[in-house]
C-alpha atoms as a PDB file:
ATOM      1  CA  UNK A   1     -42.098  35.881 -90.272  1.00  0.00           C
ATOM      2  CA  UNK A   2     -45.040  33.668 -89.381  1.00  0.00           C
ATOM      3  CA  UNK A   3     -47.014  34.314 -86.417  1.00  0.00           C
ATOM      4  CA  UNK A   4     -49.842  32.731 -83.834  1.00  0.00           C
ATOM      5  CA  UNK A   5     -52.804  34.986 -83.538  1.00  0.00           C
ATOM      6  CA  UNK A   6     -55.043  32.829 -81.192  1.00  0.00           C
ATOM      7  CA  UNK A   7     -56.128  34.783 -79.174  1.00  0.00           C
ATOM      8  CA  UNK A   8     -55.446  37.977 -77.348  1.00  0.00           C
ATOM      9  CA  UNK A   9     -51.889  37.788 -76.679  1.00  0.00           C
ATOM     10  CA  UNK A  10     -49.272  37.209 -79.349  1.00  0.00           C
ATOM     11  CA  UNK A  11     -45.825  35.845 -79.332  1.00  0.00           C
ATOM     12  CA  UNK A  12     -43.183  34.500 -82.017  1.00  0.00           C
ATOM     13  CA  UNK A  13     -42.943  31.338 -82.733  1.00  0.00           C
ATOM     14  CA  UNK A  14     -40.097  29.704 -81.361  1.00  0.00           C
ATOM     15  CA  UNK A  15     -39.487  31.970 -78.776  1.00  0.00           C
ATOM     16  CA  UNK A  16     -38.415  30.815 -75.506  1.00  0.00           C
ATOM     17  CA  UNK A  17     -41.231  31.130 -72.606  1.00  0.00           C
ATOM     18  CA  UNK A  18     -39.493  32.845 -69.688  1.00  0.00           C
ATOM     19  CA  UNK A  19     -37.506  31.041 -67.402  1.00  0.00           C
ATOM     20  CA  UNK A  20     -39.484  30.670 -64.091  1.00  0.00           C
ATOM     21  CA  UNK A  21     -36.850  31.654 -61.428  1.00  0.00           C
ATOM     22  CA  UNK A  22     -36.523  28.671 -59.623  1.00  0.00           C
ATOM     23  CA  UNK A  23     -33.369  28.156 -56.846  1.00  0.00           C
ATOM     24  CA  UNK A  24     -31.409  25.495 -58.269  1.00  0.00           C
ATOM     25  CA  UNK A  25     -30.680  22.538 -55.286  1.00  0.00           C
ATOM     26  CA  UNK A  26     -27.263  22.223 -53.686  1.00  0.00           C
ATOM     27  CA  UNK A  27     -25.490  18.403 -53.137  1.00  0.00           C
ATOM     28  CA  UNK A  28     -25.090  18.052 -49.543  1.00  0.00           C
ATOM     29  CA  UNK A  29     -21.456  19.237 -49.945  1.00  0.00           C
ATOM     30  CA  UNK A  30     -22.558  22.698 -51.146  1.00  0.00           C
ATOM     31  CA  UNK A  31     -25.596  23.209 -48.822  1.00  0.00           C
ATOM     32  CA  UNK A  32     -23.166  21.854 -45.939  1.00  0.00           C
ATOM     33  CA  UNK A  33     -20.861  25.315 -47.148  1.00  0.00           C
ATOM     34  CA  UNK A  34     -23.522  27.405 -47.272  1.00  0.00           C
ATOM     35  CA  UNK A  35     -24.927  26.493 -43.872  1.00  0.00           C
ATOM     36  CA  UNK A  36     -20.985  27.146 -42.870  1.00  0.00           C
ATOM     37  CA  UNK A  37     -20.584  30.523 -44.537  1.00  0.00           C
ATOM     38  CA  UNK A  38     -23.913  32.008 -42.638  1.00  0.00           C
ATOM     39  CA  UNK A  39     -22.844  30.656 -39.377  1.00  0.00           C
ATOM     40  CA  UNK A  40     -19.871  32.481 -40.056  1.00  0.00           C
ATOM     41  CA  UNK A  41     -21.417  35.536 -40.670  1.00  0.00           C
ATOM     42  CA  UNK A  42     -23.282  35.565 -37.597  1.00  0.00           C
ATOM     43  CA  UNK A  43     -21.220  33.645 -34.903  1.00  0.00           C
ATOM     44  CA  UNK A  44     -18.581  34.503 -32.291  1.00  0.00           C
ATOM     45  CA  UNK A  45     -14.963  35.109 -33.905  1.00  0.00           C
ATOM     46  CA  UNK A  46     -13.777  34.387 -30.909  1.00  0.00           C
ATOM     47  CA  UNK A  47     -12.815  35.757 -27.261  1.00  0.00           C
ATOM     48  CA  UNK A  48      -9.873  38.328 -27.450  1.00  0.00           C
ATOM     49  CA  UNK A  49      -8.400  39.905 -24.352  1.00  0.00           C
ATOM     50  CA  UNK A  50      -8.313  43.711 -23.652  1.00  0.00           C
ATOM     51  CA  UNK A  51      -6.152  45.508 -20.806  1.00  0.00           C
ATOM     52  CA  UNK A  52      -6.850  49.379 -21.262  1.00  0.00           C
ATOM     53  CA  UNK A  53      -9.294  51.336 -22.720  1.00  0.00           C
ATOM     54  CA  UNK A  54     -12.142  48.927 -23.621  1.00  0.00           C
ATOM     55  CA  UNK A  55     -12.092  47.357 -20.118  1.00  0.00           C
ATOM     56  CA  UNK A  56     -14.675  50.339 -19.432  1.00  0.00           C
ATOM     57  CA  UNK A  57     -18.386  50.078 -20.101  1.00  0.00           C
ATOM     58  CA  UNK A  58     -18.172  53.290 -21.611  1.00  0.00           C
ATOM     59  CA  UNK A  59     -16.397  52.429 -24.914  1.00  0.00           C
ATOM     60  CA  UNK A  60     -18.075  49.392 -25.993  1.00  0.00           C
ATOM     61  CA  UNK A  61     -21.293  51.314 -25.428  1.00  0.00           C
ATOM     62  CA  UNK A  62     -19.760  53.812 -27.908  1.00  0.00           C
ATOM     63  CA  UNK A  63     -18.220  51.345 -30.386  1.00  0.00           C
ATOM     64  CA  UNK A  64     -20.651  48.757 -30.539  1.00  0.00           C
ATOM     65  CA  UNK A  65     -23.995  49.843 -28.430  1.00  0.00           C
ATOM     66  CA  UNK A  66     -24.051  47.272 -25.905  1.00  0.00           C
ATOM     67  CA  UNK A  67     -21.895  45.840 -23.290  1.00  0.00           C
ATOM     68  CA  UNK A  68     -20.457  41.919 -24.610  1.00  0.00           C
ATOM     69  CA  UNK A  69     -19.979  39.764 -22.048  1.00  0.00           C
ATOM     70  CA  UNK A  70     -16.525  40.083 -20.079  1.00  0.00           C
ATOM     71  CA  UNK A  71     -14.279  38.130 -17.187  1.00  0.00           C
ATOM     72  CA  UNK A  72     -11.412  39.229 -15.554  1.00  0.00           C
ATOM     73  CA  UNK A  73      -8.540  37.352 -16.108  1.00  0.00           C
ATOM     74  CA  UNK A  74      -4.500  37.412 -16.467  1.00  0.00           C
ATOM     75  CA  UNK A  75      -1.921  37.262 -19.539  1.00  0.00           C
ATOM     76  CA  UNK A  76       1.024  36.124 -18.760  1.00  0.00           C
ATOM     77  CA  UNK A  77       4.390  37.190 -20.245  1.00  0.00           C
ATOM     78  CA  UNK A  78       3.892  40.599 -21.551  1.00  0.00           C
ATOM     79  CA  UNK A  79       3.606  43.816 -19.121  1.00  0.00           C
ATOM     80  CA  UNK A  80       1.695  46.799 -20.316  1.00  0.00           C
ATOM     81  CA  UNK A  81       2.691  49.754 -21.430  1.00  0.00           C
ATOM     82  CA  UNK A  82       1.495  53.205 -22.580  1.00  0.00           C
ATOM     83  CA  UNK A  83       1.531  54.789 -26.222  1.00  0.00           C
ATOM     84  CA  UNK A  84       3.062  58.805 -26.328  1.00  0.00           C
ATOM     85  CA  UNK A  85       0.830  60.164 -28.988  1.00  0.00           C
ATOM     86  CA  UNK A  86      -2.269  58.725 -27.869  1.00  0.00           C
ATOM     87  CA  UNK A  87      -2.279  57.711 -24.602  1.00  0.00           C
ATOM     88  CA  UNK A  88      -4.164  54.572 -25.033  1.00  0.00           C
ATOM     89  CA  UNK A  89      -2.790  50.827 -23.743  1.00  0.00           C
ATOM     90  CA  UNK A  90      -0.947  48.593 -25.364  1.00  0.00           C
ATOM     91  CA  UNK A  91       1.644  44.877 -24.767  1.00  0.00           C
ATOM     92  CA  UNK A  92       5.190  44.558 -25.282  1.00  0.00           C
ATOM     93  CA  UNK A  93       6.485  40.703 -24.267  1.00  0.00           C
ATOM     94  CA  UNK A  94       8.179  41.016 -20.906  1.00  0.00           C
ATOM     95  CA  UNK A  95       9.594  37.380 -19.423  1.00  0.00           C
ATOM     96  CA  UNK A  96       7.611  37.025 -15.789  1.00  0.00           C
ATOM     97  CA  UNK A  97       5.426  39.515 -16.589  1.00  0.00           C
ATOM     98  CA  UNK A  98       1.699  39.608 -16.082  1.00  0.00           C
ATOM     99  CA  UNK A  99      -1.350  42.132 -16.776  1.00  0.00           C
ATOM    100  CA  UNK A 100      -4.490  42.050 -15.561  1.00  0.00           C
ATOM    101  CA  UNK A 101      -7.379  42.911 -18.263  1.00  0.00           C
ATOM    102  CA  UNK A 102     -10.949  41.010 -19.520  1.00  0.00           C
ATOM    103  CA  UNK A 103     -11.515  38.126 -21.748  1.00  0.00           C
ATOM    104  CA  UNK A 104     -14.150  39.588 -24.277  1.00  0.00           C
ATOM    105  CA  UNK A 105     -16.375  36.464 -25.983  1.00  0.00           C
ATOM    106  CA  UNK A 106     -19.741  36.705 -27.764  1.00  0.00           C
ATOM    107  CA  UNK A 107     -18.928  39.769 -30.312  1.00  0.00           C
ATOM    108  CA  UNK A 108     -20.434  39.236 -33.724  1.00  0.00           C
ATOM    109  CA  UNK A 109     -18.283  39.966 -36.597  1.00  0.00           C
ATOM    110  CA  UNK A 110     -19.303  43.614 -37.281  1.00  0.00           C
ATOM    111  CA  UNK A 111     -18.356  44.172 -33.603  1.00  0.00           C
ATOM    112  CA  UNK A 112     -15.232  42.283 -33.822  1.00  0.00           C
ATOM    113  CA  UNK A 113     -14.275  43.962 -37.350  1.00  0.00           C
ATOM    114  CA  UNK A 114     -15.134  47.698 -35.173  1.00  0.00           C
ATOM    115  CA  UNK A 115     -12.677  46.646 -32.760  1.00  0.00           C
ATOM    116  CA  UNK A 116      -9.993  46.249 -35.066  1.00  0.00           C
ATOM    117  CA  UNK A 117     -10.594  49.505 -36.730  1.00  0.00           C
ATOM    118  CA  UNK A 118     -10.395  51.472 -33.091  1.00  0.00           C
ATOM    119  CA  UNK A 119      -7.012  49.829 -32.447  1.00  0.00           C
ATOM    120  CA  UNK A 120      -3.993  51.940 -33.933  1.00  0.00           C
ATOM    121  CA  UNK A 121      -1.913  50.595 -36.814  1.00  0.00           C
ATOM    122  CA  UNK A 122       1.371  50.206 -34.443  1.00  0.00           C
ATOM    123  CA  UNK A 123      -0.612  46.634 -32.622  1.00  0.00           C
ATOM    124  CA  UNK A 124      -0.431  43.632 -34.340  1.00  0.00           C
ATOM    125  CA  UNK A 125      -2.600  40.534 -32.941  1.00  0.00           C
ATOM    126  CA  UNK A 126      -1.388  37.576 -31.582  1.00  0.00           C
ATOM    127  CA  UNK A 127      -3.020  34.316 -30.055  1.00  0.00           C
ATOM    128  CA  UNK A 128      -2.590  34.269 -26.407  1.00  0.00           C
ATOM    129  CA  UNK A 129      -3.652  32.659 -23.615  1.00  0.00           C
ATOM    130  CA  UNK A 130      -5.293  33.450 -20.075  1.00  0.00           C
ATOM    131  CA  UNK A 131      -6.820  32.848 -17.438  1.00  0.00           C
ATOM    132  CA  UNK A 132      -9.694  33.811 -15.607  1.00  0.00           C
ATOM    133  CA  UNK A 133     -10.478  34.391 -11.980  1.00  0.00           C
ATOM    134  CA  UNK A 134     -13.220  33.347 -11.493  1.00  0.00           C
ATOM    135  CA  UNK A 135     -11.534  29.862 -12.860  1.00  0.00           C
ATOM    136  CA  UNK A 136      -8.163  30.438 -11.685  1.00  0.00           C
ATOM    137  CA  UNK A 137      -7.750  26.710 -11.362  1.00  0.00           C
ATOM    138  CA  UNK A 138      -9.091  25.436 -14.558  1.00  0.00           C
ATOM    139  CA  UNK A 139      -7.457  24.859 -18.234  1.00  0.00           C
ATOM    140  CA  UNK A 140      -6.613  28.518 -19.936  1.00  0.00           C
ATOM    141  CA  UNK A 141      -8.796  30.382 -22.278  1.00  0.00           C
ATOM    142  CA  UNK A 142      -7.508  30.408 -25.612  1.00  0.00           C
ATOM    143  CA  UNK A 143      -7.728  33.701 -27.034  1.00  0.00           C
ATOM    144  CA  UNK A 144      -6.468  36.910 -29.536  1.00  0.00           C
ATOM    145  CA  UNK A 145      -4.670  40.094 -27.821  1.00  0.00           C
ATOM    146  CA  UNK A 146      -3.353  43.111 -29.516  1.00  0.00           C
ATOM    147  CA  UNK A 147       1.014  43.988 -28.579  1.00  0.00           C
ATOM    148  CA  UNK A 148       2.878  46.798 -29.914  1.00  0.00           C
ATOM    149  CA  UNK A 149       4.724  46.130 -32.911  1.00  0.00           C
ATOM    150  CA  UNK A 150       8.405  46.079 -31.420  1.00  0.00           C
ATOM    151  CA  UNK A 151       9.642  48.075 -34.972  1.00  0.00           C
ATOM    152  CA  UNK A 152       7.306  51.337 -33.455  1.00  0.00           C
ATOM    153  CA  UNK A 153       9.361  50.764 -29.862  1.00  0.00           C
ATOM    154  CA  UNK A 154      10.055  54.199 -29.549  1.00  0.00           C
ATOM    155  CA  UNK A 155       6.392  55.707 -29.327  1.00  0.00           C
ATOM    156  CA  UNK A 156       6.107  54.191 -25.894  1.00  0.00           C
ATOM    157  CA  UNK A 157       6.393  56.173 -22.753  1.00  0.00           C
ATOM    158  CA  UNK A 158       9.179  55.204 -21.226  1.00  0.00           C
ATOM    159  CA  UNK A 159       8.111  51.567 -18.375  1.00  0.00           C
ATOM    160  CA  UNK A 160       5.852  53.104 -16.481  1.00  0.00           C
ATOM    161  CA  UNK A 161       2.362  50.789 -16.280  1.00  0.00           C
ATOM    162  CA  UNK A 162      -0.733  52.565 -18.366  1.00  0.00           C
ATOM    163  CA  UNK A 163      -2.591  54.927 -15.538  1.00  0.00           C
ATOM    164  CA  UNK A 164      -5.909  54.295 -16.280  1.00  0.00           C
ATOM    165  CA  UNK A 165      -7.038  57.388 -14.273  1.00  0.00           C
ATOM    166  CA  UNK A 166      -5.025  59.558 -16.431  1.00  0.00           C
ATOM    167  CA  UNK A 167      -6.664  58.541 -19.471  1.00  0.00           C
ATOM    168  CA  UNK A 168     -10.110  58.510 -17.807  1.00  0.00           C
ATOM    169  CA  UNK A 169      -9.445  62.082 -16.945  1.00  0.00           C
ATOM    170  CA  UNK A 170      -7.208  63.155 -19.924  1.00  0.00           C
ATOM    171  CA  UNK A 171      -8.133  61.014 -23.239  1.00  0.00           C
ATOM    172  CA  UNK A 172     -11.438  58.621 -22.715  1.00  0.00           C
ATOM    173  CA  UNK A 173     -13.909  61.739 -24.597  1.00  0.00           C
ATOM    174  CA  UNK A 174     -11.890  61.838 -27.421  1.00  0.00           C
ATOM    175  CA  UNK A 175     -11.584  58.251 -27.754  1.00  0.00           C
ATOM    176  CA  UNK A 176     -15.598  57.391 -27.038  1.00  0.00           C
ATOM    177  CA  UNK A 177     -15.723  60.109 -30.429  1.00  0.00           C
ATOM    178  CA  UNK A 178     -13.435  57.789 -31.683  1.00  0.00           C
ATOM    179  CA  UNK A 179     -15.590  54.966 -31.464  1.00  0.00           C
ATOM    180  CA  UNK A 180     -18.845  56.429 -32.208  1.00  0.00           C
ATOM    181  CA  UNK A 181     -17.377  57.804 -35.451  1.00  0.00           C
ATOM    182  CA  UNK A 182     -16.238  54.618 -36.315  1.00  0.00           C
ATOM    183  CA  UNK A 183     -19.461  53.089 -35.810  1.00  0.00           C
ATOM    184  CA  UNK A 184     -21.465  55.726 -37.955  1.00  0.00           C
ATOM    185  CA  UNK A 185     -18.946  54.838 -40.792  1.00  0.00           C
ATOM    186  CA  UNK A 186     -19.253  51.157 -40.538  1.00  0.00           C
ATOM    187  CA  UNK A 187     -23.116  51.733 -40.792  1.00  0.00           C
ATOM    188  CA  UNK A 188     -23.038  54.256 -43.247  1.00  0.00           C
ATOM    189  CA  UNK A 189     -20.702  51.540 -45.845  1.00  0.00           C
ATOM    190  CA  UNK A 190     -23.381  49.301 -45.307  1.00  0.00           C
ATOM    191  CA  UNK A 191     -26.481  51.496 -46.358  1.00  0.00           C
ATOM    192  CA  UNK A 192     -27.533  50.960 -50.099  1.00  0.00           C
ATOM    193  CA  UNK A 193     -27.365  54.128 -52.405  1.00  0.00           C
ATOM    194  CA  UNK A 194     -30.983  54.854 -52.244  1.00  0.00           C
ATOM    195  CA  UNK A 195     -30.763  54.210 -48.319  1.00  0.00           C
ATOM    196  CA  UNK A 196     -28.177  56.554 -48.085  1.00  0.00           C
ATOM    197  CA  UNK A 197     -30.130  59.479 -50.067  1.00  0.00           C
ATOM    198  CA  UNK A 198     -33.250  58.571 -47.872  1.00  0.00           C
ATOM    199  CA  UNK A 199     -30.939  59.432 -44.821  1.00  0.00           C
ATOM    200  CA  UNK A 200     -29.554  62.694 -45.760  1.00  0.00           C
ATOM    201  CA  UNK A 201     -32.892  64.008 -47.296  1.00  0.00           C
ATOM    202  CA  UNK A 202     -34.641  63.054 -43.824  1.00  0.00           C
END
């Protein structure tokens, strides 16, 4: 085949120069989806209500390491309840019923995503809404809550309120393993292969 020889470098002819790498522009459609998708990925989910064991500091420390921002408020319409096997808090609908817990806002998704992996298979989430003491009188905050599935009834103990001092005393160290475990794996699934050899050769 012929060839060019000028000069040092040689190439066929008719070869296609390399493609400079060049980001191809978005209509204002697609760049309006794109600037969607990574607010997305970084922006509140949403608030979601808790009532037992991540009311204390203690877990989210060991979930998520930091403290989001919380207010006390009221659900109306469920009472709470505890679970046998664990010992942990959950909902079951009650007409006239009302628990006290916090109003969680501000988590990022990874945080959010953490929190659904520490909650047991037998909650399902629901949209709820509360209200919050230190705006008792104003419009509710709409929010997400975790109740007990009513097919897994029977794992509850008995209709006695969850003792928060019992778990403190009997369950919280195993649970705060719980979390940190959880937290480890979440980081680990994110590492890259090579960052993953890096870690266990350190």
């Amino acid at each position: 085949s012929t060839r060019a020889t000028s000069g040092a470098g040689r190439m066929e002819l008719g070869a296609a120069a390399p493609t400079p790498r060049v980001q191809p522009k978005l209509d204002p459609a697609a760049r309006t989806a794109a600037q969607a998708v990574e607010v997305a990925a970084h922006a509140d989910w949403g608030a979601v209500f808790v009532y037992g064991s991540m009311t204390l500091p203690q877990s989210w420390d060991a979930l998520v390491g930091r403290m989001p921002d919380m207010r006390v408020a009221t659900l109306r319409g469920y009472v709470r309840r505890t679970v046998c096997c664990g010992g942990f808090a959950t909902l079951v609908e009650e007409p006239g019923g009302i628990v006290l817990g916090h109003v969680v806002s501000g988590l990022m998704p990874w945080e959010r995503r953490l929190l659904d992996r520490v909650v047991d298979d037998g909650f399902e989430l629901v949209a709820a809404s509360v209200k919050c003491l230190d705006d008792f009188g104003g419009p509710g905050t709409e929010c997400t809550t975790y109740i007990w599935r009513e097919e897994f009834g029977d794992a509850l103990d008995g209709e006695a309120d969850w003792d928060l001092e019992q778990f403190t005393e009997h369950r919280l160290e195993e649970f705060l393993e719980l979390c940190r475990d959880l937290r480890h794996a979440q980081k680990a699934e994110s590492l890259t292969d090579a960052d993953l050899k890096a870690l266990a050769l350190s």
